[in-house]
PDB file of N, CA and C in Angstrom:
ATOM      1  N   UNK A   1      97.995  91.094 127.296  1.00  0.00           N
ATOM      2  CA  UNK A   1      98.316  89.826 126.694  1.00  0.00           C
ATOM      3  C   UNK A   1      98.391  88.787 127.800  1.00  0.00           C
ATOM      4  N   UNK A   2      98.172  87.584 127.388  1.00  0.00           N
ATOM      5  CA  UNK A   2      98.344  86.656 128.646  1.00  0.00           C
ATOM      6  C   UNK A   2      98.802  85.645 128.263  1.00  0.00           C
ATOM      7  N   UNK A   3      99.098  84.774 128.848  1.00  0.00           N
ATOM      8  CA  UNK A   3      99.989  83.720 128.485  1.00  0.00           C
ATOM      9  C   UNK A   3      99.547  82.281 128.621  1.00  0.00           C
ATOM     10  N   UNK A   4      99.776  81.754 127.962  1.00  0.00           N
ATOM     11  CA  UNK A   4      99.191  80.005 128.044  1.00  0.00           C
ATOM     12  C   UNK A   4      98.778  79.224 129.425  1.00  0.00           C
ATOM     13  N   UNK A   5     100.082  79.946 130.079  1.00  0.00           N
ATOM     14  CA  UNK A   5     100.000  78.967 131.450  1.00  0.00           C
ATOM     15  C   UNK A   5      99.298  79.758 132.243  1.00  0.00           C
ATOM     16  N   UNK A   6      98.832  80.645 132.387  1.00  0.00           N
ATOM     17  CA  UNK A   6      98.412  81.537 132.905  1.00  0.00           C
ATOM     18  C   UNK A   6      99.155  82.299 134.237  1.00  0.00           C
ATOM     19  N   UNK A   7     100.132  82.124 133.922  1.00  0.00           N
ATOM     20  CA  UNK A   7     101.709  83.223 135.124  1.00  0.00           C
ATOM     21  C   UNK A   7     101.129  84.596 134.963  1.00  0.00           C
ATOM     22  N   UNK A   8     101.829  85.200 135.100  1.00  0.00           N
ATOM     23  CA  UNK A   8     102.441  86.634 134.937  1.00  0.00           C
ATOM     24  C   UNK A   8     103.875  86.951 134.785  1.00  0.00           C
ATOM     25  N   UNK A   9     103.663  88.362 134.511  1.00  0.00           N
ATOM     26  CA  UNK A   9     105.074  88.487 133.954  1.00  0.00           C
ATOM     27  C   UNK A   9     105.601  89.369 135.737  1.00  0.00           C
ATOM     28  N   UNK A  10     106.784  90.338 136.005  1.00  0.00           N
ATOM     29  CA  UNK A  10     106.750  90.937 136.511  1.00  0.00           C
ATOM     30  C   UNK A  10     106.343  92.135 136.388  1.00  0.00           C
ATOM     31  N   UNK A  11     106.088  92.471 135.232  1.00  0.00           N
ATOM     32  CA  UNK A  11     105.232  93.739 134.836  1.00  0.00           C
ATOM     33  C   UNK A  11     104.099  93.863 135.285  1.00  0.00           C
ATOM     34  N   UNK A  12     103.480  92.791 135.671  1.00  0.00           N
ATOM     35  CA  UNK A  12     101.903  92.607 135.934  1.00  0.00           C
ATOM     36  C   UNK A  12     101.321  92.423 137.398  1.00  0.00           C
ATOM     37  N   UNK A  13     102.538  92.437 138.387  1.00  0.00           N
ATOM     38  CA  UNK A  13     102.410  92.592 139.596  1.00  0.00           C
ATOM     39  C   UNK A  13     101.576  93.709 139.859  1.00  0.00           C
ATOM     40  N   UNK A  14     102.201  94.948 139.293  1.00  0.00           N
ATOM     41  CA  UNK A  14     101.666  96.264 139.707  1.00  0.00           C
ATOM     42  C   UNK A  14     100.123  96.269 139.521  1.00  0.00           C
ATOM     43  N   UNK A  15      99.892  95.413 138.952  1.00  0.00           N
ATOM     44  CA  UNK A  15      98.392  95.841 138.480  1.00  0.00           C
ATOM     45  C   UNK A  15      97.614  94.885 138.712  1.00  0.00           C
ATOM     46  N   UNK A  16      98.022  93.994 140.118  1.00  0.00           N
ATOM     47  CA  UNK A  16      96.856  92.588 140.345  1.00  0.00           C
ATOM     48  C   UNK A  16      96.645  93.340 141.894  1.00  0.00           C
ATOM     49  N   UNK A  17      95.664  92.756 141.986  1.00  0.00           N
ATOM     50  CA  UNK A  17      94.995  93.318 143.534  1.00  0.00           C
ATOM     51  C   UNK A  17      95.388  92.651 144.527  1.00  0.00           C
ATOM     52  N   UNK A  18      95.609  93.044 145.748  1.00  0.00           N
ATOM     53  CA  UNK A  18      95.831  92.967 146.638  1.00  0.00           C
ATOM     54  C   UNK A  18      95.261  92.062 147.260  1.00  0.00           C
ATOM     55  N   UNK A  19      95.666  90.992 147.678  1.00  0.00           N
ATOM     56  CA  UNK A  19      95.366  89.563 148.144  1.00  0.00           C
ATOM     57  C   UNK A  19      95.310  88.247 147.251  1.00  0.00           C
ATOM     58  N   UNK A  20      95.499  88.836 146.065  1.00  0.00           N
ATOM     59  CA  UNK A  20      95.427  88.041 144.838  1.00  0.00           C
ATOM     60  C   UNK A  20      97.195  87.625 144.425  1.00  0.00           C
ATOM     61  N   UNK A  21      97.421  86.093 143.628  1.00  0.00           N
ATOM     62  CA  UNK A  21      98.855  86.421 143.249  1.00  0.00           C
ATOM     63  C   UNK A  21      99.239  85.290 143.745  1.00  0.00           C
ATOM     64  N   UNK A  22     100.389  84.996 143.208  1.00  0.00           N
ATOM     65  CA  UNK A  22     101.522  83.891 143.670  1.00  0.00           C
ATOM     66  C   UNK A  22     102.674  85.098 144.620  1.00  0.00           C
ATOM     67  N   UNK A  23     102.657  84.474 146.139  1.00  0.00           N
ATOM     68  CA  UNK A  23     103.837  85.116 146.667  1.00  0.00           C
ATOM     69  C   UNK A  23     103.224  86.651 147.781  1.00  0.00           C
ATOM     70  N   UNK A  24     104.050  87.062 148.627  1.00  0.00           N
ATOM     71  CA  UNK A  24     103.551  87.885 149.597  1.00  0.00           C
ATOM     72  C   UNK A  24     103.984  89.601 148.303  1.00  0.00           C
ATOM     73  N   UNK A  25     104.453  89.512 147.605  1.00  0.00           N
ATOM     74  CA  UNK A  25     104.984  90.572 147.080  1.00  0.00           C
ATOM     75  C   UNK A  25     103.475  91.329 146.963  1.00  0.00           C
ATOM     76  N   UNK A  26     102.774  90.678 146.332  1.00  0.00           N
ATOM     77  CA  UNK A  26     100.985  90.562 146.004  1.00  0.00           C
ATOM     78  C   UNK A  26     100.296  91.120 147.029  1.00  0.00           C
ATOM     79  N   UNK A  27     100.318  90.865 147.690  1.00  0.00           N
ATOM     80  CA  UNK A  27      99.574  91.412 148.968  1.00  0.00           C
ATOM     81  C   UNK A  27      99.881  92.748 149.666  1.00  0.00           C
ATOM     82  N   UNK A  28     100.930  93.420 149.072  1.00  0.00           N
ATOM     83  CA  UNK A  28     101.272  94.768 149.633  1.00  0.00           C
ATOM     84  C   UNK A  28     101.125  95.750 148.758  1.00  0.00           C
ATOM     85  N   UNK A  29     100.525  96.884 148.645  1.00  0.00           N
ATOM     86  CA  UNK A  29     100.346  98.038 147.815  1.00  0.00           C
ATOM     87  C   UNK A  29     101.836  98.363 147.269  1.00  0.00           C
ATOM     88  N   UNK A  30     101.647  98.923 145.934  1.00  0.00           N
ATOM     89  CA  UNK A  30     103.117  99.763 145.747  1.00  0.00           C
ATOM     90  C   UNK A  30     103.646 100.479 146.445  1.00  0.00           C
ATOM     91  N   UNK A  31     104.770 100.404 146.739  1.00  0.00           N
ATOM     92  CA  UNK A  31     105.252 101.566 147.492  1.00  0.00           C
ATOM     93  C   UNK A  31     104.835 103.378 147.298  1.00  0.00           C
ATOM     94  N   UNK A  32     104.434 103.830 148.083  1.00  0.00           N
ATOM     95  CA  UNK A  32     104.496 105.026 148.340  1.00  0.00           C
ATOM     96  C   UNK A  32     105.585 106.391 147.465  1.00  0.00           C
ATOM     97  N   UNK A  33     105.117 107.096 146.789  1.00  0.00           N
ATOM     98  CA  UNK A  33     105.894 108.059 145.847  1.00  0.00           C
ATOM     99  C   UNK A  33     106.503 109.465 146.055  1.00  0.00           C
ATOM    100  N   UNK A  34     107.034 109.889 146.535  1.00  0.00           N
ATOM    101  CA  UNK A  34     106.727 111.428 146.934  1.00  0.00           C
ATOM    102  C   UNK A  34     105.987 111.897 146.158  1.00  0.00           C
ATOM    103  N   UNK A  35     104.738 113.568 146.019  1.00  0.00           N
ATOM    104  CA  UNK A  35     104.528 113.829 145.355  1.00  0.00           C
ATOM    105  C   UNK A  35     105.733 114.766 144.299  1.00  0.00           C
ATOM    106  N   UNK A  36     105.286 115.043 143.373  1.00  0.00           N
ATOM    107  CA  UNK A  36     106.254 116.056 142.397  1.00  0.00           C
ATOM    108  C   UNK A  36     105.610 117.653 142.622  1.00  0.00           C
ATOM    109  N   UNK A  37     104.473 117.662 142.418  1.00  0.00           N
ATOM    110  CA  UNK A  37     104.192 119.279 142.598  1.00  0.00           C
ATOM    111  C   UNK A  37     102.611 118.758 143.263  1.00  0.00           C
ATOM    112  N   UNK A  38     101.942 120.493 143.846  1.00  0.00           N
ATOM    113  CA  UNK A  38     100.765 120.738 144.344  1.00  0.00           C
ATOM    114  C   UNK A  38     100.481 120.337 145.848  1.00  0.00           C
ATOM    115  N   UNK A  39      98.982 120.361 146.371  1.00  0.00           N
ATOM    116  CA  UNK A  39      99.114 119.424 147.596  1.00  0.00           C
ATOM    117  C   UNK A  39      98.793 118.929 147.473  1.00  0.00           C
ATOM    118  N   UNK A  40      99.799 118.342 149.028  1.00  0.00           N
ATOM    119  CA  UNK A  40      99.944 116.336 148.902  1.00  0.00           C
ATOM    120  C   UNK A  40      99.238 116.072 149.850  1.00  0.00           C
ATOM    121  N   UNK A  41      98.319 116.761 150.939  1.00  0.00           N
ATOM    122  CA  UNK A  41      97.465 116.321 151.196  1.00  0.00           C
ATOM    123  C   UNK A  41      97.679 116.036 152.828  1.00  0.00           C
ATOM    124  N   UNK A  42      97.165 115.493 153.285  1.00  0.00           N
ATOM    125  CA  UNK A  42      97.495 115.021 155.223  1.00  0.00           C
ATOM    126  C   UNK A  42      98.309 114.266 155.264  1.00  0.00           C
ATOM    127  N   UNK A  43      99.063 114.580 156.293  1.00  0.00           N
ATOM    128  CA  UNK A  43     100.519 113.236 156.341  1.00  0.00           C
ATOM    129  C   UNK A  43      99.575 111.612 156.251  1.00  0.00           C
ATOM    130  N   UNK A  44     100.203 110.987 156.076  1.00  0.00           N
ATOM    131  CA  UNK A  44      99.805 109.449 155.973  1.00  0.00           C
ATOM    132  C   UNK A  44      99.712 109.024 157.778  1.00  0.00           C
ATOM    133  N   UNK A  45      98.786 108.184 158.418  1.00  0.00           N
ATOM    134  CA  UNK A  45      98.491 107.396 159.835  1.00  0.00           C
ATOM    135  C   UNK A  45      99.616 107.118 160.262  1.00  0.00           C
ATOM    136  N   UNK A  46      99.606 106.891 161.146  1.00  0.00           N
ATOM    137  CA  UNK A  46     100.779 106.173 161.742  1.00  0.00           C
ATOM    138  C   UNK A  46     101.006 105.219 161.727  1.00  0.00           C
ATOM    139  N   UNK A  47     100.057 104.078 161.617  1.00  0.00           N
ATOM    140  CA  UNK A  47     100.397 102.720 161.573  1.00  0.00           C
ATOM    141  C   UNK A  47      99.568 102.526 160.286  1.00  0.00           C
ATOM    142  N   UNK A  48     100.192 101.781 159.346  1.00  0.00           N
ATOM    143  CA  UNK A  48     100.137 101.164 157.575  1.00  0.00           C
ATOM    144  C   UNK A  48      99.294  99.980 158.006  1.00  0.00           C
ATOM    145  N   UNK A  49      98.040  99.780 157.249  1.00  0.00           N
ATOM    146  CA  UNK A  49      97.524  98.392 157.216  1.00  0.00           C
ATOM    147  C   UNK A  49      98.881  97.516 156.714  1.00  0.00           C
ATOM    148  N   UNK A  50      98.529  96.056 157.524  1.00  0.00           N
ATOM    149  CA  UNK A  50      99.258  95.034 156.858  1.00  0.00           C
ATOM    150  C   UNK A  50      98.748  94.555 155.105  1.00  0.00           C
ATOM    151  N   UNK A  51      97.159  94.019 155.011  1.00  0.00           N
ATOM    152  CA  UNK A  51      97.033  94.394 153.910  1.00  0.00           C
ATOM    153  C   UNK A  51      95.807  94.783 153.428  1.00  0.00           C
ATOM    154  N   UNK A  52      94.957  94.656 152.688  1.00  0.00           N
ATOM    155  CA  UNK A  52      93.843  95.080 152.030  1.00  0.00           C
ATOM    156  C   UNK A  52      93.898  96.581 151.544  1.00  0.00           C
ATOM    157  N   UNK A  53      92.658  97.135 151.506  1.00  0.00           N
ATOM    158  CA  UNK A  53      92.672  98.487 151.145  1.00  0.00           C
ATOM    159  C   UNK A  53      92.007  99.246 152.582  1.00  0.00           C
ATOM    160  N   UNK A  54      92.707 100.580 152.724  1.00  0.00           N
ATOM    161  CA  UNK A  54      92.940 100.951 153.917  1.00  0.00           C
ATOM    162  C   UNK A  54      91.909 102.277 153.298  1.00  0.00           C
ATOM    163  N   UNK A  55      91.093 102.529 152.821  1.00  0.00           N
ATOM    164  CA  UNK A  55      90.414 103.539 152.773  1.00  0.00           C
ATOM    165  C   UNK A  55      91.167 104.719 151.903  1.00  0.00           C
ATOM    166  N   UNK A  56      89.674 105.576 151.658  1.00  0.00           N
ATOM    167  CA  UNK A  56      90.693 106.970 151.317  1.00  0.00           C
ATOM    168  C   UNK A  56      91.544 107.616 152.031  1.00  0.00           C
ATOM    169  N   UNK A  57      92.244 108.660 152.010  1.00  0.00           N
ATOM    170  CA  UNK A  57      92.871 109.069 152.983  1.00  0.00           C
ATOM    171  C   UNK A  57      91.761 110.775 153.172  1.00  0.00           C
ATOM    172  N   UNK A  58      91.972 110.802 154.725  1.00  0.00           N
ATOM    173  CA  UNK A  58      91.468 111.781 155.392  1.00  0.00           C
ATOM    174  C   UNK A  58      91.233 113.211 154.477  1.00  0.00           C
ATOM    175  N   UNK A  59      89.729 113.597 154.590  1.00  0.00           N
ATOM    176  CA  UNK A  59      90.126 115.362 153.626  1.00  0.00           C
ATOM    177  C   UNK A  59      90.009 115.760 154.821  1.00  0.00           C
ATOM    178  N   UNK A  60      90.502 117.106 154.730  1.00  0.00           N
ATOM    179  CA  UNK A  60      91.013 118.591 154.889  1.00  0.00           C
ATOM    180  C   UNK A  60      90.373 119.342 154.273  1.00  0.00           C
ATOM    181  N   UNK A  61      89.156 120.012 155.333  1.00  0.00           N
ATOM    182  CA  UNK A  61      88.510 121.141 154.473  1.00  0.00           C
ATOM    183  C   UNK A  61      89.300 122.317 154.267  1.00  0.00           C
ATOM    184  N   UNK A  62      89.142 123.300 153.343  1.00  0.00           N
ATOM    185  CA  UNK A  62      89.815 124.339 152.357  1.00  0.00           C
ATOM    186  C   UNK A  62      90.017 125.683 153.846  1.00  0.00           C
ATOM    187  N   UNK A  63      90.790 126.231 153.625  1.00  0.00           N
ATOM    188  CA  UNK A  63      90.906 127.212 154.381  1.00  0.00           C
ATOM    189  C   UNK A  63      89.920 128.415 154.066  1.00  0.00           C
ATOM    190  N   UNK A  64      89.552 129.132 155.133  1.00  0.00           N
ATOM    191  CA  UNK A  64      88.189 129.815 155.441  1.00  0.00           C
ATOM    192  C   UNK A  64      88.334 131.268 153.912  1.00  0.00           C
ATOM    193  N   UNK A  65      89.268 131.782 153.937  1.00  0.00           N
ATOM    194  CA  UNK A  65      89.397 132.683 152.257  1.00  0.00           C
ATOM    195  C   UNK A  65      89.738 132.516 151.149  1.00  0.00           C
ATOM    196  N   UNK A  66      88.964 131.115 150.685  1.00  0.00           N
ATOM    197  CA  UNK A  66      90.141 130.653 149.809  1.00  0.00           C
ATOM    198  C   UNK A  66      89.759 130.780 148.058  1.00  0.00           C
ATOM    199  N   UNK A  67      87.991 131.926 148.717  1.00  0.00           N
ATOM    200  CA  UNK A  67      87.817 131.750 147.355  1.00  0.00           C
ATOM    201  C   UNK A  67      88.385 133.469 146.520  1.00  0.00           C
ATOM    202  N   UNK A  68      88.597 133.673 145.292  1.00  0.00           N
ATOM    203  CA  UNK A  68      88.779 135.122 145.226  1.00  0.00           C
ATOM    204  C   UNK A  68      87.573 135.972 145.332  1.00  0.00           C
ATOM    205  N   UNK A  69      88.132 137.099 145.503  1.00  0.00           N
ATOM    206  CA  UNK A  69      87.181 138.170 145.667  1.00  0.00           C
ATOM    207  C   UNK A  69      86.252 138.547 144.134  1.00  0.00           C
ATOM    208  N   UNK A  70      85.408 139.416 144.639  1.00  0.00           N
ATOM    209  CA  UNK A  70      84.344 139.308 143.351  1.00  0.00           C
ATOM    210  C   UNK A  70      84.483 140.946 143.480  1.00  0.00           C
ATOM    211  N   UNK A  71      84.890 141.536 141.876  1.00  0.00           N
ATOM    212  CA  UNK A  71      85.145 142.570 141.764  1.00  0.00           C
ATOM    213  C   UNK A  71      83.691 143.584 140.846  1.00  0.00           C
ATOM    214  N   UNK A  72      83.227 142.718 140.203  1.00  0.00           N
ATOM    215  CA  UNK A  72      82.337 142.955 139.214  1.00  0.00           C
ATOM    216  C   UNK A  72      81.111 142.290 139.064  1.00  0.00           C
ATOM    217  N   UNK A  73      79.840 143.213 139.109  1.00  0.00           N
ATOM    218  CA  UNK A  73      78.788 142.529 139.260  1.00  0.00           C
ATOM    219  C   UNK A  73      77.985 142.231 138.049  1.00  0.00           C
ATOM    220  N   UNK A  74      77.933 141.324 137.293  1.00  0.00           N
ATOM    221  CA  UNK A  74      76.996 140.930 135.723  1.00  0.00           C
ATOM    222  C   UNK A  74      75.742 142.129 135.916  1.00  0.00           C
ATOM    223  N   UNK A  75      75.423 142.420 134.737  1.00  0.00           N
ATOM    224  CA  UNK A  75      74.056 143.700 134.461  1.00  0.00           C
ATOM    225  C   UNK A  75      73.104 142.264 134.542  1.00  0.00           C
ATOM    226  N   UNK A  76      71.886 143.233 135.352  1.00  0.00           N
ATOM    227  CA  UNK A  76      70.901 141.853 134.995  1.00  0.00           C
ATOM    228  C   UNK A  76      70.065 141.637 133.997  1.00  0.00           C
ATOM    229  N   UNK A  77      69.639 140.890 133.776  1.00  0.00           N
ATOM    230  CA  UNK A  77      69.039 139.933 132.327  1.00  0.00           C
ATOM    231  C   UNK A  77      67.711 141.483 131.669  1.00  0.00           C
ATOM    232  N   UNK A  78      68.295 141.500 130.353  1.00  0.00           N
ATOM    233  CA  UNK A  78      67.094 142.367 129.620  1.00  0.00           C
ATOM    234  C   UNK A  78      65.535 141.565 129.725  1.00  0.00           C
ATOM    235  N   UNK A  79      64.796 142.494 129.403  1.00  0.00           N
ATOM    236  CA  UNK A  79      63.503 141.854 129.381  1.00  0.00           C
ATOM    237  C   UNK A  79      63.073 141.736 127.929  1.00  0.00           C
ATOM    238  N   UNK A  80      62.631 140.774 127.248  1.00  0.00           N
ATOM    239  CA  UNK A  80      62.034 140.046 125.883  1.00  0.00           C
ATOM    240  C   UNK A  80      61.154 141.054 125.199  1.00  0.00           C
ATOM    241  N   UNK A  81      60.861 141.902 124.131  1.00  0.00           N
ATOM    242  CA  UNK A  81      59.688 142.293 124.144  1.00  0.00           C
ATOM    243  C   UNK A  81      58.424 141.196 124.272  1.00  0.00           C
ATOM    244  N   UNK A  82      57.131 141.807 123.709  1.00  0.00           N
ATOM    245  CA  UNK A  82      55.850 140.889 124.204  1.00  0.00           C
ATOM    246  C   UNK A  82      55.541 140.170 123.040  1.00  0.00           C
ATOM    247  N   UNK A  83      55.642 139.110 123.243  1.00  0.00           N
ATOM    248  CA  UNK A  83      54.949 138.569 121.518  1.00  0.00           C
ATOM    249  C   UNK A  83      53.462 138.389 121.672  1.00  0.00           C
ATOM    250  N   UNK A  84      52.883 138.458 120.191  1.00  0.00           N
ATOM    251  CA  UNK A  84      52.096 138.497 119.922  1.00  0.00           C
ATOM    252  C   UNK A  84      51.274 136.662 119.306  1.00  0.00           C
ATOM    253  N   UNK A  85      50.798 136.469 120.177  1.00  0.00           N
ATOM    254  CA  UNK A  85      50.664 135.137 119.854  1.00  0.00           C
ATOM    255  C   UNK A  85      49.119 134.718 118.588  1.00  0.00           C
ATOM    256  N   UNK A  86      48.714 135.824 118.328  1.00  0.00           N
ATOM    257  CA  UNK A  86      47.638 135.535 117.503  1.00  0.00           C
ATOM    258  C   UNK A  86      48.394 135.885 116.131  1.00  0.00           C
ATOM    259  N   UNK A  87      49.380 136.522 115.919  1.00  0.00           N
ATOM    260  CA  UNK A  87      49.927 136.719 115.141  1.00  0.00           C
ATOM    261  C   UNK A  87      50.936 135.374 114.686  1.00  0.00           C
ATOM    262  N   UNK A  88      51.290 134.920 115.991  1.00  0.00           N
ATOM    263  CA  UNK A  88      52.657 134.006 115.477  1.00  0.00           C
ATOM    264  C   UNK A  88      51.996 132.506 115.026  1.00  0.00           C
ATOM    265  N   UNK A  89      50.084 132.310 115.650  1.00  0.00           N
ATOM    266  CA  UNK A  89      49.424 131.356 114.714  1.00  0.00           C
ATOM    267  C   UNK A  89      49.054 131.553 113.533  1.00  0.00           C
ATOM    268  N   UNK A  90      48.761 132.713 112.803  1.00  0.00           N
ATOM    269  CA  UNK A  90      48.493 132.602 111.585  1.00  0.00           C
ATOM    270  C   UNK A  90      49.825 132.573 111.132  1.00  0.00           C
ATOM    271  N   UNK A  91      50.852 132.850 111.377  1.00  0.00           N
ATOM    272  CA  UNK A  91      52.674 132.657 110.398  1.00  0.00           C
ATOM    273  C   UNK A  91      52.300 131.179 110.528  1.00  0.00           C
ATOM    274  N   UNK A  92      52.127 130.926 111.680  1.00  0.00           N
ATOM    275  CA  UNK A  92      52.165 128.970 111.581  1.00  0.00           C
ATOM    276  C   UNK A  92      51.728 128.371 110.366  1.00  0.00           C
ATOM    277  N   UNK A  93      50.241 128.793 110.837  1.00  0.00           N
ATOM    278  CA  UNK A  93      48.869 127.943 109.679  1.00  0.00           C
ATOM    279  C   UNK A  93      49.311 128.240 108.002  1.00  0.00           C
ATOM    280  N   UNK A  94      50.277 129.620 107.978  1.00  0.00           N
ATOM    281  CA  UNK A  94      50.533 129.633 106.286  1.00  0.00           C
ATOM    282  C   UNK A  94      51.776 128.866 106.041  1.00  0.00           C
ATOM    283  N   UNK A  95      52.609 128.712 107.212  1.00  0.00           N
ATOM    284  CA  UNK A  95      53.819 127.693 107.120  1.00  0.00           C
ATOM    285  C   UNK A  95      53.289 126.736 106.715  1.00  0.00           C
ATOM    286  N   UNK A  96      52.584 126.360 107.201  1.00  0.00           N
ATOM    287  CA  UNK A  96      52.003 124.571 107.255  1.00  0.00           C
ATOM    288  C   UNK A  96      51.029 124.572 106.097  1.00  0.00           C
ATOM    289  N   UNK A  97      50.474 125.289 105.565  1.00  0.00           N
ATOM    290  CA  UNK A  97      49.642 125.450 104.597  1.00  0.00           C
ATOM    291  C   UNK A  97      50.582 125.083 102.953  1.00  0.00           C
ATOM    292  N   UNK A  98      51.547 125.889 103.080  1.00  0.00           N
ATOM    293  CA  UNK A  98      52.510 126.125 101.911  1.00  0.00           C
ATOM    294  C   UNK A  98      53.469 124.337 102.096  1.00  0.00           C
ATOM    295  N   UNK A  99      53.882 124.195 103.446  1.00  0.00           N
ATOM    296  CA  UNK A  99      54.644 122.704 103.405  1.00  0.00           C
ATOM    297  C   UNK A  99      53.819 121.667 102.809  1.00  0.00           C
ATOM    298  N   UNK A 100      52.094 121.618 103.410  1.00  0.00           N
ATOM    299  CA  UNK A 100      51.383 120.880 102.947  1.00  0.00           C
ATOM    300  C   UNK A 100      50.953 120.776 101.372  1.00  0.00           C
ATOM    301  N   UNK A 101      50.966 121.685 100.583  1.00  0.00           N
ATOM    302  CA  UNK A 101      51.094 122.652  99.190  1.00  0.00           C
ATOM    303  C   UNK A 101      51.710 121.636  98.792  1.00  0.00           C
ATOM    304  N   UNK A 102      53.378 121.977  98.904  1.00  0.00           N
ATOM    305  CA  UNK A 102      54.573 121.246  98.413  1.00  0.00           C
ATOM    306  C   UNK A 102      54.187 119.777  98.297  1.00  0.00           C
ATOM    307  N   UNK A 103      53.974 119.154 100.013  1.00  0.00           N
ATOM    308  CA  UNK A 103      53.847 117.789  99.264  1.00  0.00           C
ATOM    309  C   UNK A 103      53.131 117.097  98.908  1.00  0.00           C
ATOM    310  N   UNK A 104      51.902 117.854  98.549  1.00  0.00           N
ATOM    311  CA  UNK A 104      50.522 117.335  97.691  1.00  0.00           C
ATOM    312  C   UNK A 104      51.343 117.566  96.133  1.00  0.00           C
ATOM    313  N   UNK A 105      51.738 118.341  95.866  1.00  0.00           N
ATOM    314  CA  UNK A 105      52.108 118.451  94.694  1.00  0.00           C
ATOM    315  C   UNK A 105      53.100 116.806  94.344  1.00  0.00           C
ATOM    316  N   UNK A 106      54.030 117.063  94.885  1.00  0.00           N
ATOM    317  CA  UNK A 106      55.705 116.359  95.062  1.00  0.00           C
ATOM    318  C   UNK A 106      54.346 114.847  94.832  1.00  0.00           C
ATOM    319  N   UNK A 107      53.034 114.464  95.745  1.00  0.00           N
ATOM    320  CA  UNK A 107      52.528 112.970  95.452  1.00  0.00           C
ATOM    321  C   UNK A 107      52.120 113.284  94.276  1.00  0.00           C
ATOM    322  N   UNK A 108      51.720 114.267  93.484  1.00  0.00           N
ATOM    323  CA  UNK A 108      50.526 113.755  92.874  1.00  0.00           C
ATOM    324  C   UNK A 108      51.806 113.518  91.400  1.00  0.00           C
ATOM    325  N   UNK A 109      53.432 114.335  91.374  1.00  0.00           N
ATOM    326  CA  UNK A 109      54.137 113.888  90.454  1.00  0.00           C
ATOM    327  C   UNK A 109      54.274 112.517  90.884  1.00  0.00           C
ATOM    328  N   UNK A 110      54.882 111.963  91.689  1.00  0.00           N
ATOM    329  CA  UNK A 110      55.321 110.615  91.621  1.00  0.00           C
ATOM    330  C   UNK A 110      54.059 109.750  91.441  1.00  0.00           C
ATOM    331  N   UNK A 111      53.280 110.029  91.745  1.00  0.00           N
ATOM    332  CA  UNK A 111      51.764 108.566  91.248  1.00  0.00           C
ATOM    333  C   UNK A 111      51.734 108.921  89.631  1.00  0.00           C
ATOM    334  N   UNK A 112      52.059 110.211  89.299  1.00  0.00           N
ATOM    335  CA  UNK A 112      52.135 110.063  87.531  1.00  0.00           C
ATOM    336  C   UNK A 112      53.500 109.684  86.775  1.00  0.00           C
ATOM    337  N   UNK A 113      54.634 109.476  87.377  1.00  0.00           N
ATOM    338  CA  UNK A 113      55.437 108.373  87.332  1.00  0.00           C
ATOM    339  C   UNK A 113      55.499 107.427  87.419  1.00  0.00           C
ATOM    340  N   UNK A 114      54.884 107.107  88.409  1.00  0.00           N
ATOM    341  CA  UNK A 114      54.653 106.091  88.706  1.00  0.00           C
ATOM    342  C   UNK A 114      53.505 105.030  87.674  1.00  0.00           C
ATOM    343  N   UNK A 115      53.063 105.884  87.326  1.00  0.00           N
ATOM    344  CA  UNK A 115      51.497 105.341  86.547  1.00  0.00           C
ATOM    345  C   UNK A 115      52.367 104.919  85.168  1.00  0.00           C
ATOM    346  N   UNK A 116      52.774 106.275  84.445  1.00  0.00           N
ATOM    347  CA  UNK A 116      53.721 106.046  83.037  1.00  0.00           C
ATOM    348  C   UNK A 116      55.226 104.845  83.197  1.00  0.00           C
ATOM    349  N   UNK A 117      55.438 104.760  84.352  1.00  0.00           N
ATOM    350  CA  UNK A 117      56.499 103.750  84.286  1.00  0.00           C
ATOM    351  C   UNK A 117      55.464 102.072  83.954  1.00  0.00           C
ATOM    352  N   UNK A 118      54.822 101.953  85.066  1.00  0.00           N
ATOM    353  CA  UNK A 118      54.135 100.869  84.957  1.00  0.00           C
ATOM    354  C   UNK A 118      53.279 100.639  84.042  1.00  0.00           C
ATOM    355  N   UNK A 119      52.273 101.818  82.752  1.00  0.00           N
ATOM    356  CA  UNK A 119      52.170 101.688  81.549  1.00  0.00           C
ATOM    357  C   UNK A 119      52.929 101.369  80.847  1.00  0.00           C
ATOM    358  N   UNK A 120      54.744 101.363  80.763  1.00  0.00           N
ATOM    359  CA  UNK A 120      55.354 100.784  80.123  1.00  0.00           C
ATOM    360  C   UNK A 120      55.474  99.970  80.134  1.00  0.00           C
ATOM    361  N   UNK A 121      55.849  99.174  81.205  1.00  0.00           N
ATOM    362  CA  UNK A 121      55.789  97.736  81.451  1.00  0.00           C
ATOM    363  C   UNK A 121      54.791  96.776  80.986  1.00  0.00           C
ATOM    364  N   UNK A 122      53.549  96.892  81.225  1.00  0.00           N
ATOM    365  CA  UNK A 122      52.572  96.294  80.716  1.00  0.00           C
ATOM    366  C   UNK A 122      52.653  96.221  79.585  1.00  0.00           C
ATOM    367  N   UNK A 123      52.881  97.310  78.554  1.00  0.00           N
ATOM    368  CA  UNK A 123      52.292  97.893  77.119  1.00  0.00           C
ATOM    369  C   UNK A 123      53.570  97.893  76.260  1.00  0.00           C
TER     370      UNK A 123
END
């Protein structure tokens, strides 16, 4: 929501960027949180930018065993039998034969609906 005059509230500090703002409050990141659980990662530099954005902070690659061990090895992949591809074109050609069937039929009802509706009309 915003407001006529275009202020802010103090709620809205937290969430304007850094260099932006009425007042030095604006220009400094939120304070710092402890974490609550997990890791927190590399201690913080020694010296804090005054202001802007100071980068990510430093990674820490993973320690050298960190993945688990592999107890069980997957069976490998079956093989397909062979299809028969002269076979699986004629299933086609009677698929398509029988769809094409259907909707020769399905036109030739609606043009004779079509015909008896518009004989009515005229007649």
């Amino acid at each position: 929501m915003t407001t006529p005059s275009g202020g802010s509230t103090p709620d809205d500090d937290y969430w304007r960027r850094p260099g932006t703002g009425d007042g030095g409050t604006a220009d400094r990141p939120p304070p710092a949180t402890a974490p609550t659980s997990g890791y927190a990662g590399p201690p913080p530099p020694a010296t804090a930018p005054t202001s802007g954005y100071a980068g990510p902070p430093p990674s820490v690659p993973p320690p050298a065993g960190w993945r688990p061990p592999v107890h069980l090895e997957p069976a490998p992949p079956r093989h397909l039998p062979p299809q028969d591809a002269a076979v699986l074109d004629m299933a086609e050609q009677r698929s398509q034969r029988v769809t094409y069937g259907f909707g020769a039929a399905a036109a030739v009802v609606l043009v004779v609906l079509v015909c008896l509706l518009c004989s009515r009309l005229i007649f």
